[in-house]
PDB file of N, CA and C in Angstrom:
ATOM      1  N   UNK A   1     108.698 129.915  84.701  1.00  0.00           N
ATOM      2  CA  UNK A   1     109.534 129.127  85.590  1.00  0.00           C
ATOM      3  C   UNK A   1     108.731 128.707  86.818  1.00  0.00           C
ATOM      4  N   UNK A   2     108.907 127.309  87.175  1.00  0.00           N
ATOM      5  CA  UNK A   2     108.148 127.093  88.128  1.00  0.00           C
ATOM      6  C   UNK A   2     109.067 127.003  89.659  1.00  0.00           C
ATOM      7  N   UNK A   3     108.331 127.681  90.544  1.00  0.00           N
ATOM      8  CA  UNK A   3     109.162 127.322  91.779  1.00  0.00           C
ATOM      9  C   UNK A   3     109.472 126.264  92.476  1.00  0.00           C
ATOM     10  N   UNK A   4     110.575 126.477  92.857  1.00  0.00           N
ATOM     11  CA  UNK A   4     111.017 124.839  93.241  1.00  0.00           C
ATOM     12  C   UNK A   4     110.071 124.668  94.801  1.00  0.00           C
ATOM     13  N   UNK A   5     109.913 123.804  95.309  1.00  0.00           N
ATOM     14  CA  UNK A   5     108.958 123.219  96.077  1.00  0.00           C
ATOM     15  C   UNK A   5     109.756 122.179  96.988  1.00  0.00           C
ATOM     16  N   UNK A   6     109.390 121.968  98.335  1.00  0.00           N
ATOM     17  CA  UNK A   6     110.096 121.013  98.896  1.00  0.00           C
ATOM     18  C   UNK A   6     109.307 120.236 100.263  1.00  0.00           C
ATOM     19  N   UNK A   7     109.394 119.340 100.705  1.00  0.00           N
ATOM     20  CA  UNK A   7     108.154 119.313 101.577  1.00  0.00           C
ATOM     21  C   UNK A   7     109.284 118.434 102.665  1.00  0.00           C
ATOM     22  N   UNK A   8     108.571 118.250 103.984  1.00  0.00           N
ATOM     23  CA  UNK A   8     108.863 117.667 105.230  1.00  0.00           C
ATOM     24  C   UNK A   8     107.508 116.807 105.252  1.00  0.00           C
ATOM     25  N   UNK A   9     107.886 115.266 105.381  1.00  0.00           N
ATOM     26  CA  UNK A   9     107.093 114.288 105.541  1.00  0.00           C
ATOM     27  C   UNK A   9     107.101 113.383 106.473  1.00  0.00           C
ATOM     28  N   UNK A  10     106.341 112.648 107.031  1.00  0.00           N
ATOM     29  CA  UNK A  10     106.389 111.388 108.057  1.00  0.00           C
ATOM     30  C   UNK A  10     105.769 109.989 107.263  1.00  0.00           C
ATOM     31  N   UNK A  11     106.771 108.938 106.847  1.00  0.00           N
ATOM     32  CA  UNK A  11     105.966 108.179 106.854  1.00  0.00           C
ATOM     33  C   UNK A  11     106.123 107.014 108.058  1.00  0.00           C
ATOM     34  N   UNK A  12     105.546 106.066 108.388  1.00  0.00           N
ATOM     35  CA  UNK A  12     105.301 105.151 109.372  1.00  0.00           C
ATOM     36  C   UNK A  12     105.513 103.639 108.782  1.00  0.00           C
ATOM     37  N   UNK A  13     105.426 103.061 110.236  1.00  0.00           N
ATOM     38  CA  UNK A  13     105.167 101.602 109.742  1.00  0.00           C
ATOM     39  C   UNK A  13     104.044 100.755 110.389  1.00  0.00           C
ATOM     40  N   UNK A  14     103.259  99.822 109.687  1.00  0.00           N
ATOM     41  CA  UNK A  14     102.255  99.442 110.552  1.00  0.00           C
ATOM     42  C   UNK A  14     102.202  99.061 111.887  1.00  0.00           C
ATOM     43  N   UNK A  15     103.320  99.206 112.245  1.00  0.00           N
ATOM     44  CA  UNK A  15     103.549  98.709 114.063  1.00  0.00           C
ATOM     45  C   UNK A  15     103.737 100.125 114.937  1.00  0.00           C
ATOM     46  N   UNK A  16     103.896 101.617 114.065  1.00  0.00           N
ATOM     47  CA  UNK A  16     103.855 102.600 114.594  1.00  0.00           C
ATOM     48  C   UNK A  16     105.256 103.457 114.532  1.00  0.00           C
ATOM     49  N   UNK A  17     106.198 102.437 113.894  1.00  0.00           N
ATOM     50  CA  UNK A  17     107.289 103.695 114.171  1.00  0.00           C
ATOM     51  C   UNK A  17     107.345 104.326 112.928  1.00  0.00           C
ATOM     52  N   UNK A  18     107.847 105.977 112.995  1.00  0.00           N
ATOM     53  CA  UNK A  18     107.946 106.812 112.370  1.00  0.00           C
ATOM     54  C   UNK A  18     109.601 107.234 111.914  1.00  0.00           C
ATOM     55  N   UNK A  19     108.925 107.920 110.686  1.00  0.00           N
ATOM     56  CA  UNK A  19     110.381 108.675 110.305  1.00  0.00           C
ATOM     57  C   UNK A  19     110.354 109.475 109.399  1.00  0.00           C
ATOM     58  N   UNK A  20     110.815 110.852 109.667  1.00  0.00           N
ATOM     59  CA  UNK A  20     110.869 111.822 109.438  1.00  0.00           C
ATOM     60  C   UNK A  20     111.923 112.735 108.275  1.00  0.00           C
ATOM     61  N   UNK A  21     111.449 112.851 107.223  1.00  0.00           N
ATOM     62  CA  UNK A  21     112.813 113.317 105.966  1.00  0.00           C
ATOM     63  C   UNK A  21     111.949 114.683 105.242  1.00  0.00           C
ATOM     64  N   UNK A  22     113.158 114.927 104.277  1.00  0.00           N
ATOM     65  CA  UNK A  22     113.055 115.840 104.088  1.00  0.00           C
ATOM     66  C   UNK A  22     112.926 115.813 102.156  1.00  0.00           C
ATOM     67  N   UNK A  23     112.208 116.439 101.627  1.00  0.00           N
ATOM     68  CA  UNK A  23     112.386 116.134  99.855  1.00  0.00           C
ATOM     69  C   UNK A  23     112.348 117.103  99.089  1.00  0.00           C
ATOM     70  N   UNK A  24     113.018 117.554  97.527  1.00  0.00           N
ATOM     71  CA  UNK A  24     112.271 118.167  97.235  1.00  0.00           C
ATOM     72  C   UNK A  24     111.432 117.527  96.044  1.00  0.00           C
ATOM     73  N   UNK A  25     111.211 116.226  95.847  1.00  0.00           N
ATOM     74  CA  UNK A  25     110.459 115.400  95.136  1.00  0.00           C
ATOM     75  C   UNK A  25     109.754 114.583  95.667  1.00  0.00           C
ATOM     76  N   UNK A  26     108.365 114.656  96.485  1.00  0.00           N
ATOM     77  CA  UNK A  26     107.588 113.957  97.196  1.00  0.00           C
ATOM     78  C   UNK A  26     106.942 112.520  96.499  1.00  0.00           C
ATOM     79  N   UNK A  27     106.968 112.577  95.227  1.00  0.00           N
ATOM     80  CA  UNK A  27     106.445 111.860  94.635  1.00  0.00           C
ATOM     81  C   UNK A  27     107.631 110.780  94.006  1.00  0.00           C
ATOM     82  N   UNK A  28     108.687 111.071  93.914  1.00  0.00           N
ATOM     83  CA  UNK A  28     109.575 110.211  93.820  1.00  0.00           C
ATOM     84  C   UNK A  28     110.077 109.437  95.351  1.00  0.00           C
ATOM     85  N   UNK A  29     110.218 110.388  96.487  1.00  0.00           N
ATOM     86  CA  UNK A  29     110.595 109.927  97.313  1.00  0.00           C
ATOM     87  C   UNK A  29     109.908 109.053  98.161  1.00  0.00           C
ATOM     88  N   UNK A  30     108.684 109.112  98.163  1.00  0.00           N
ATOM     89  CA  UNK A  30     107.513 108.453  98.710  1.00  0.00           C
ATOM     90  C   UNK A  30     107.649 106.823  98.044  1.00  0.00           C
ATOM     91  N   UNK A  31     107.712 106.987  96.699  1.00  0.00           N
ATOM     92  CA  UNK A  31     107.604 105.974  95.713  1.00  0.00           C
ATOM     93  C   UNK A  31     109.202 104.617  96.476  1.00  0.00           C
ATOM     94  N   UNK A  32     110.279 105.925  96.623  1.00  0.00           N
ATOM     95  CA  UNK A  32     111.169 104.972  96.808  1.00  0.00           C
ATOM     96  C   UNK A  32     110.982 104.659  98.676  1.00  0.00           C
ATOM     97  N   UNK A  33     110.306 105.116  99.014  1.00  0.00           N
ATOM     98  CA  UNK A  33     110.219 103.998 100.391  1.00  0.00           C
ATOM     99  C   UNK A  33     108.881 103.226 100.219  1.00  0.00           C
ATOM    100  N   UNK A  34     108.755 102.963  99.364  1.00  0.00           N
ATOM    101  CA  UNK A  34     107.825 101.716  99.236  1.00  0.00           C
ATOM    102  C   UNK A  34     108.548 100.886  98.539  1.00  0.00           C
ATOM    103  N   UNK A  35     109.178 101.572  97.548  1.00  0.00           N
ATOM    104  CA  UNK A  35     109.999 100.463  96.677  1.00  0.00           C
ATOM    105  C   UNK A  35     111.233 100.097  97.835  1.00  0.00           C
ATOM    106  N   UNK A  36     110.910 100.320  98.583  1.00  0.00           N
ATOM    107  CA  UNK A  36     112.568  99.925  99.543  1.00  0.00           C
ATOM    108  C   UNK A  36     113.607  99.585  99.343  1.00  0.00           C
ATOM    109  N   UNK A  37     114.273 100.976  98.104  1.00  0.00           N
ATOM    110  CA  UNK A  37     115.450 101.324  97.955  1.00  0.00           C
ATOM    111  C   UNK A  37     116.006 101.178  98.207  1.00  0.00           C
ATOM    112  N   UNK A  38     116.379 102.297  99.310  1.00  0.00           N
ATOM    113  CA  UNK A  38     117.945 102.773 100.322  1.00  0.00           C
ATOM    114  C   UNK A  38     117.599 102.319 101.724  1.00  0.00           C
ATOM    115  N   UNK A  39     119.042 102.023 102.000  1.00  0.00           N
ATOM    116  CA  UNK A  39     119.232 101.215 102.954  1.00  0.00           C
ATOM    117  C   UNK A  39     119.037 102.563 103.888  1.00  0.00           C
ATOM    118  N   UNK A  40     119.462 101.751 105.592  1.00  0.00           N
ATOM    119  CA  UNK A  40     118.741 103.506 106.178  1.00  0.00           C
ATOM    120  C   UNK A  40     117.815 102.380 107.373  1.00  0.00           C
ATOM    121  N   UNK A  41     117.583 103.620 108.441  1.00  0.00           N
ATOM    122  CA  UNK A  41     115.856 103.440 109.345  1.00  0.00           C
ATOM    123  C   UNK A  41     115.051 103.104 108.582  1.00  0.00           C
ATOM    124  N   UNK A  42     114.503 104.141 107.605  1.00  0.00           N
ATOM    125  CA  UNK A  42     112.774 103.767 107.411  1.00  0.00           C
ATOM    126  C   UNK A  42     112.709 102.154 106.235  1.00  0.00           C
ATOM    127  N   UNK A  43     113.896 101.719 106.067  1.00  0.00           N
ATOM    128  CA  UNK A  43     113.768 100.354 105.549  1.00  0.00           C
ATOM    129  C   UNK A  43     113.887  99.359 106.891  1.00  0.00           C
ATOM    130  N   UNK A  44     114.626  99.154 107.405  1.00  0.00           N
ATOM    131  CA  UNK A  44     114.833  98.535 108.448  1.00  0.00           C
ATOM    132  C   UNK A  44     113.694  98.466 109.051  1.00  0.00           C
ATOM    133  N   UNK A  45     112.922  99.196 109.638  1.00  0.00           N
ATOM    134  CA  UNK A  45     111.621  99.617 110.023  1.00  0.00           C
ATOM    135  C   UNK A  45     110.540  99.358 109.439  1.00  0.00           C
ATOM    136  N   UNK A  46     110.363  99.080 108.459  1.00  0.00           N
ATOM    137  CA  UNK A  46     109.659  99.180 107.226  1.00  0.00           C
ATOM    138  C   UNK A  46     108.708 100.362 107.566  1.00  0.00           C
ATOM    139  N   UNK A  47     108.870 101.537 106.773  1.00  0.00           N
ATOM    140  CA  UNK A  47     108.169 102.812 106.989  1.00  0.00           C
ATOM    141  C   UNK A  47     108.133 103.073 105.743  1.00  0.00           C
ATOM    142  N   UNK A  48     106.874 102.916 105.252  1.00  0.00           N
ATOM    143  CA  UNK A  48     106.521 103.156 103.974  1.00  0.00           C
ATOM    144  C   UNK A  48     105.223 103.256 103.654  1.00  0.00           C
ATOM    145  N   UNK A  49     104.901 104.589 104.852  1.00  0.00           N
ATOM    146  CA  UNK A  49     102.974 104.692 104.836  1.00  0.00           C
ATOM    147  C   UNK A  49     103.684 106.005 104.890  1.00  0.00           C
ATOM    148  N   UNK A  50     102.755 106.643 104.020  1.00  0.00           N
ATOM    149  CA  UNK A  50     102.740 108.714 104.026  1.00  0.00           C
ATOM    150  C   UNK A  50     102.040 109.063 104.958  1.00  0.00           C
ATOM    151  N   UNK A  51     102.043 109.357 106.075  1.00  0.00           N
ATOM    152  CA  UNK A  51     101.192 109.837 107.476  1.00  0.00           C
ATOM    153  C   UNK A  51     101.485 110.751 107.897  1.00  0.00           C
ATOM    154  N   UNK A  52     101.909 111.992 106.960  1.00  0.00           N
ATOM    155  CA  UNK A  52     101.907 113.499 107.191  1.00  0.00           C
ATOM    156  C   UNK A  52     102.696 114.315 106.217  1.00  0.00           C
ATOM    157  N   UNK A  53     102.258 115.142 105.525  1.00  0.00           N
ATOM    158  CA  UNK A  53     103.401 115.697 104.919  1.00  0.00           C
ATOM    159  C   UNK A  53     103.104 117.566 104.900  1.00  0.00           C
ATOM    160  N   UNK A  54     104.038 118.298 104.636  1.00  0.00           N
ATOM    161  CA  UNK A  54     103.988 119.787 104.352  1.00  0.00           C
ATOM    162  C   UNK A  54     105.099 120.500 103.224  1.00  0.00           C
ATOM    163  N   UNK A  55     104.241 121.255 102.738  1.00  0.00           N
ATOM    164  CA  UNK A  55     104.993 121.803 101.615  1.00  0.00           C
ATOM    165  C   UNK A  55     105.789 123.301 101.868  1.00  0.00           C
ATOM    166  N   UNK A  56     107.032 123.498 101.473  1.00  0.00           N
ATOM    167  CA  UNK A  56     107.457 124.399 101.648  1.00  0.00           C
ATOM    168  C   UNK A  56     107.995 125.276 100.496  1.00  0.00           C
ATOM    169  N   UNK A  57     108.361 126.630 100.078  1.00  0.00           N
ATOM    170  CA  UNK A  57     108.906 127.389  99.264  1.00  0.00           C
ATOM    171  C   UNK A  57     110.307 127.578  98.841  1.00  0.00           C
ATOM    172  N   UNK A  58     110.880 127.361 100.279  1.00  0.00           N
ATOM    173  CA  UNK A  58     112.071 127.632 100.966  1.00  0.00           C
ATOM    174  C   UNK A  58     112.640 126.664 101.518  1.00  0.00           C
ATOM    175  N   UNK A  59     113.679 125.967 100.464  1.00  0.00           N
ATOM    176  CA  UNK A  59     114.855 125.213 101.452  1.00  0.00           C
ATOM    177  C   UNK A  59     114.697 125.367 102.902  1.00  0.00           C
ATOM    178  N   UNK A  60     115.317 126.393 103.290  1.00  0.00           N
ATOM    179  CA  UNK A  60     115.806 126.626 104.584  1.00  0.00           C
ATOM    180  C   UNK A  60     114.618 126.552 105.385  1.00  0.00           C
ATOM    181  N   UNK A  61     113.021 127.032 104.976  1.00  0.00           N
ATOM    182  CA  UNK A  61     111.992 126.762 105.689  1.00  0.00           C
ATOM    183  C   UNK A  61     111.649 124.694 106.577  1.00  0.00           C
ATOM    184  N   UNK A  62     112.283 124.391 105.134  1.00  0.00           N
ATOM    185  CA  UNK A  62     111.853 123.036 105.222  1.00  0.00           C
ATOM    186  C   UNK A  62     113.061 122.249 106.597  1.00  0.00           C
ATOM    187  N   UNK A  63     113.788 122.693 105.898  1.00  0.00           N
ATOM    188  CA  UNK A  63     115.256 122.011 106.723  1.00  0.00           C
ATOM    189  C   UNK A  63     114.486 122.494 108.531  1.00  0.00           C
ATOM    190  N   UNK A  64     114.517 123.382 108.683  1.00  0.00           N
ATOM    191  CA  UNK A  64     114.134 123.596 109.775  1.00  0.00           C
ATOM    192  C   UNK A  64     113.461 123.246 110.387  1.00  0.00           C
ATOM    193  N   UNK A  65     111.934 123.141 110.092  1.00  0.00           N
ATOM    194  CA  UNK A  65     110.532 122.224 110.286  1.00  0.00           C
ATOM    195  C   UNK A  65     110.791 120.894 109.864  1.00  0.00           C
ATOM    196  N   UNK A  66     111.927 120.102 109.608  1.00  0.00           N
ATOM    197  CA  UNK A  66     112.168 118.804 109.560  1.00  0.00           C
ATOM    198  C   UNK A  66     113.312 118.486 111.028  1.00  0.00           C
ATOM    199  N   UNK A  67     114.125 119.967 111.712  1.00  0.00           N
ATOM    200  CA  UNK A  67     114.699 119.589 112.395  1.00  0.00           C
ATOM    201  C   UNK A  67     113.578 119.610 113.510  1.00  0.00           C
ATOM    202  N   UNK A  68     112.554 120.577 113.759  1.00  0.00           N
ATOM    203  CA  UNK A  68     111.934 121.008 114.619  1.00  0.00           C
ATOM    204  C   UNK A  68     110.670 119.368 115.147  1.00  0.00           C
ATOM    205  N   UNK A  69     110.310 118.844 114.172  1.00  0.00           N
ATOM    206  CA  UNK A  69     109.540 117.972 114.004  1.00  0.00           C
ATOM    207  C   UNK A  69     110.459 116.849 114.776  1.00  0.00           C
ATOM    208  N   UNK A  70     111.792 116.593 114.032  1.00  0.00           N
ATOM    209  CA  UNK A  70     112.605 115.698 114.330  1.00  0.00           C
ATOM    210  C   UNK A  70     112.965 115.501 116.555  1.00  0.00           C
ATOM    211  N   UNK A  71     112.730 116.712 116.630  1.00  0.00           N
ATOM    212  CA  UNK A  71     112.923 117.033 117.864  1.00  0.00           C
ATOM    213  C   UNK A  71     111.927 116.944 118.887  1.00  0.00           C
ATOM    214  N   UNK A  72     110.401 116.982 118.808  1.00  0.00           N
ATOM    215  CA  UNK A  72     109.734 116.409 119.598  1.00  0.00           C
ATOM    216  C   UNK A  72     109.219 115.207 120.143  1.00  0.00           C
ATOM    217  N   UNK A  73     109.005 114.917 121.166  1.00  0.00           N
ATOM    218  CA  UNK A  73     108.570 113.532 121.662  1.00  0.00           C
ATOM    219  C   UNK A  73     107.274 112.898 121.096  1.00  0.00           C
ATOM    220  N   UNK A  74     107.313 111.749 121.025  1.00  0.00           N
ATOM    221  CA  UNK A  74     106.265 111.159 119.784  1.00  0.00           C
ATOM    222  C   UNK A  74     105.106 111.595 119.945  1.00  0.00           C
ATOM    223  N   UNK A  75     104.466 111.862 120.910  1.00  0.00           N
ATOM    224  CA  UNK A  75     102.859 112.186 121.438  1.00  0.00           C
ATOM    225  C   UNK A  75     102.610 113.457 120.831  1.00  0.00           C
ATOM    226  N   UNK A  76     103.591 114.421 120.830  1.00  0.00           N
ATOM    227  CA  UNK A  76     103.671 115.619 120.087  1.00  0.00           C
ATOM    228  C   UNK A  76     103.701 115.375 118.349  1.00  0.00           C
ATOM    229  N   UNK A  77     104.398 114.393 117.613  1.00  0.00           N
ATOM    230  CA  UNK A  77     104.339 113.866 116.644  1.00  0.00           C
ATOM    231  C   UNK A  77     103.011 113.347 116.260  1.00  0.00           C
ATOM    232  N   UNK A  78     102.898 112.282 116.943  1.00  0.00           N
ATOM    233  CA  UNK A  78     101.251 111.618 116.611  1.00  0.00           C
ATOM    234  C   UNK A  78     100.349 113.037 116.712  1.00  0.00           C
ATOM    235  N   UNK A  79     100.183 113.958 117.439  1.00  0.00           N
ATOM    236  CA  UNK A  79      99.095 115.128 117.594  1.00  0.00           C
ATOM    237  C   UNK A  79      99.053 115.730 115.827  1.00  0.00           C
ATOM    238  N   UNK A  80     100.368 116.033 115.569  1.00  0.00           N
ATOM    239  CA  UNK A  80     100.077 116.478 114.445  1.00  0.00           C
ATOM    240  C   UNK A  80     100.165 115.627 113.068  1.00  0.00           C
ATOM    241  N   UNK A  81     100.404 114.459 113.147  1.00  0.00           N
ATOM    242  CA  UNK A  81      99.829 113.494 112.421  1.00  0.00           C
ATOM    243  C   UNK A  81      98.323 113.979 112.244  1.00  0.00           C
ATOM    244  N   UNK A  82      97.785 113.655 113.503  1.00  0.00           N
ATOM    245  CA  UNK A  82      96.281 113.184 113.389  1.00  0.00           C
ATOM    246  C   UNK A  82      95.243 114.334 113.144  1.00  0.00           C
ATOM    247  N   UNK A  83      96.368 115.691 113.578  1.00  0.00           N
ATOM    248  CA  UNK A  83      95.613 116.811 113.368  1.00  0.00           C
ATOM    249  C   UNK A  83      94.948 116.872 111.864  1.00  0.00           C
ATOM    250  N   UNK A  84      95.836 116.756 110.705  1.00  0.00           N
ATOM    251  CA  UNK A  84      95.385 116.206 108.863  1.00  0.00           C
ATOM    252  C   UNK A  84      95.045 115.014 109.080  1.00  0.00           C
ATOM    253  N   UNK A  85      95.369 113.581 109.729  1.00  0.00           N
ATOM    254  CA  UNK A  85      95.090 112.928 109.342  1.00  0.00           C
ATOM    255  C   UNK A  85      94.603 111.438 110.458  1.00  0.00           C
ATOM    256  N   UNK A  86      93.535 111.785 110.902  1.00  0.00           N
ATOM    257  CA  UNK A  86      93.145 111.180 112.255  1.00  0.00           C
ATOM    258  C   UNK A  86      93.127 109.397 112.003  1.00  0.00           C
ATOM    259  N   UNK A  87      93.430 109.509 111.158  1.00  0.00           N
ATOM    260  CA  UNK A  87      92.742 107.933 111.066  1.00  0.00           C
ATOM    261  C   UNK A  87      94.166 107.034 110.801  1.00  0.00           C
ATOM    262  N   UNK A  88      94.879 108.050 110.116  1.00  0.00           N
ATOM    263  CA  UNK A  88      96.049 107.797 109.960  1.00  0.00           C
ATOM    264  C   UNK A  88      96.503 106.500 108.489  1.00  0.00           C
ATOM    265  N   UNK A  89      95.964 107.345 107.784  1.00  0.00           N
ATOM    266  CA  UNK A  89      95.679 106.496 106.512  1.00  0.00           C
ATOM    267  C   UNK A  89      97.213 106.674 105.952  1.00  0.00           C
ATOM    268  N   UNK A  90      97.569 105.776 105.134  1.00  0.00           N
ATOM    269  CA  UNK A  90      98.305 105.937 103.755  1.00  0.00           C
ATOM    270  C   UNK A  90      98.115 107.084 103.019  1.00  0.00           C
ATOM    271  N   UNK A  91      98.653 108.377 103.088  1.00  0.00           N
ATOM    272  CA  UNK A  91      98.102 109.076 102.475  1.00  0.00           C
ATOM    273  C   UNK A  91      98.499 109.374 100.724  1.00  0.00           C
ATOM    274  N   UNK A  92      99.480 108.284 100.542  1.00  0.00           N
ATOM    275  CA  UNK A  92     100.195 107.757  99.319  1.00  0.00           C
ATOM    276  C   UNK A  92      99.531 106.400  98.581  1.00  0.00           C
ATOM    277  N   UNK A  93      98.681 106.298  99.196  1.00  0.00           N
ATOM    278  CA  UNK A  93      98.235 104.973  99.131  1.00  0.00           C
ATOM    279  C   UNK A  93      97.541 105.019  97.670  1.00  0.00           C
ATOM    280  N   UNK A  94      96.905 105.557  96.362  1.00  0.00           N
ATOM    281  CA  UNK A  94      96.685 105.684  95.498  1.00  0.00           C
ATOM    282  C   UNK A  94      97.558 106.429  94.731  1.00  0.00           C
ATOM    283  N   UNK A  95      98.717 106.950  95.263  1.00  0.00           N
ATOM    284  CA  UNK A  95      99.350 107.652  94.110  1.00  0.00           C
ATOM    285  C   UNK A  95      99.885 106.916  92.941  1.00  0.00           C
ATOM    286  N   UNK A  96      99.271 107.377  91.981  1.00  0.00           N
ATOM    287  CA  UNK A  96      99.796 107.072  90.545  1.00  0.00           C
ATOM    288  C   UNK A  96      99.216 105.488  89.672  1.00  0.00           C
ATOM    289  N   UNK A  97      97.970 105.639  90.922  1.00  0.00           N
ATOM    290  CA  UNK A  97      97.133 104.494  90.268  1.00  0.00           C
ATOM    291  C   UNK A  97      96.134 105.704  89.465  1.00  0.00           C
ATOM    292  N   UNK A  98      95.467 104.808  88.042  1.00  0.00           N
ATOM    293  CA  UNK A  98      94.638 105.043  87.399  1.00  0.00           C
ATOM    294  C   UNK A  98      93.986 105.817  87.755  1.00  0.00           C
ATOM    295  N   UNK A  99      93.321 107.129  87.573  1.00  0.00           N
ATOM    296  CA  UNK A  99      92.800 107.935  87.308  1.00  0.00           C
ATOM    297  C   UNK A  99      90.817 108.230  86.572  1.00  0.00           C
ATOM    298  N   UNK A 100      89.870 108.205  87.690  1.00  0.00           N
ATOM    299  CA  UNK A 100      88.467 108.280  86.522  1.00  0.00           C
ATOM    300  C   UNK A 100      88.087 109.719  86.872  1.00  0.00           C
ATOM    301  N   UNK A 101      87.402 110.004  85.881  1.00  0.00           N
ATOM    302  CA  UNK A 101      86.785 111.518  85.434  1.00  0.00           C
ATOM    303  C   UNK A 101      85.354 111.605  85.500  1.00  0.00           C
ATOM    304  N   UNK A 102      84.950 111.791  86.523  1.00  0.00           N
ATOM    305  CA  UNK A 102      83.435 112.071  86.551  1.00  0.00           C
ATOM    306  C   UNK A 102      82.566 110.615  86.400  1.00  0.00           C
ATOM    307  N   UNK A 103      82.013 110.197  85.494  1.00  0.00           N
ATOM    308  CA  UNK A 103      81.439 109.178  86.033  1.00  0.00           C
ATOM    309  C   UNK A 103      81.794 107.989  84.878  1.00  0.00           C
ATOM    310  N   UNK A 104      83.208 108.648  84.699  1.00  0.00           N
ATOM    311  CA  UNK A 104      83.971 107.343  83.766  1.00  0.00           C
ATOM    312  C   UNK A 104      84.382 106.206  84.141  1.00  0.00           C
ATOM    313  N   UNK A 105      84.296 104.880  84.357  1.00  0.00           N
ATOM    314  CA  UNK A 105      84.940 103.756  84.917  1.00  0.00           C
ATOM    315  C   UNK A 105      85.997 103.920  84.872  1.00  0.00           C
ATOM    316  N   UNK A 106      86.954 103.430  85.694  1.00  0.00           N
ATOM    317  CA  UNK A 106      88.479 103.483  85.814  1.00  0.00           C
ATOM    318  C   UNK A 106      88.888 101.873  85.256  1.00  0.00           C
ATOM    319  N   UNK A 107      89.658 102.183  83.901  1.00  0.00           N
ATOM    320  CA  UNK A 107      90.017 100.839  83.004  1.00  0.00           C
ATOM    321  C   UNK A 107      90.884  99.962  83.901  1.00  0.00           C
ATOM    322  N   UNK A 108      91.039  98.755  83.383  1.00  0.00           N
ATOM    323  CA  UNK A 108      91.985  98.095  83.843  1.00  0.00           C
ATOM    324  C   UNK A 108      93.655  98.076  82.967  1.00  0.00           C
ATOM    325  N   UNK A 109      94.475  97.976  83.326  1.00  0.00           N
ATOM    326  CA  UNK A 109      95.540  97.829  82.914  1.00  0.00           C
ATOM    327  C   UNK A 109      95.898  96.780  81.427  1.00  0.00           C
TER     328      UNK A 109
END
């Protein structure tokens, strides 16, 4: 049995605003704010860059560190953005593209 898993993420929008949720499917949920699903902030906003995420064990761990996150002033936000991820990349930005293995070319579609 595998343990269930849940993470607290930030993604952004190229003009800087953020927004902050909670999943326990990172890879679906990521997917649907790019696909700009659900209506909501991070569509309106367009926030659909992965610019931080953390994994948790525990529901209740996560819920918490999504309220705690939710609660500081942005400068405190951006710090730990940049602390993983200084440059502040997409950090979704290849998920679920093609795949190469060592010094295999990566095919085309």
């Amino acid at each position: 049995m595998n343990p269930k898993k849940y993470w607290v993420y930030i993604v952004g929008s190229l003009t800087g605003t953020l927004y902050i949720g909670m999943t326990n499917n990172i890879d679906r949920r990521i997917a649907e704010h790019k696909s700009r699903e659900f209506e909501g902030f991070a569509l309106k906003y367009h926030c659909d860059r992965l610019v931080y995420y953390e994994s948790f064990d525990d529901v209740q761990n996560a819920i918490d560190r999504e309220k705690q996150l939710k609660g500081w002033i942005r400068a405190k936000k951006i710090a730990v953005i940049t602390s993983i991820n200084p440059t502040g990349q997409d950090l979704a930005e290849k998920w679920g593209a093609p795949m190469a293995f060592a010094a295999e070319p990566i095919k085309d579609r």
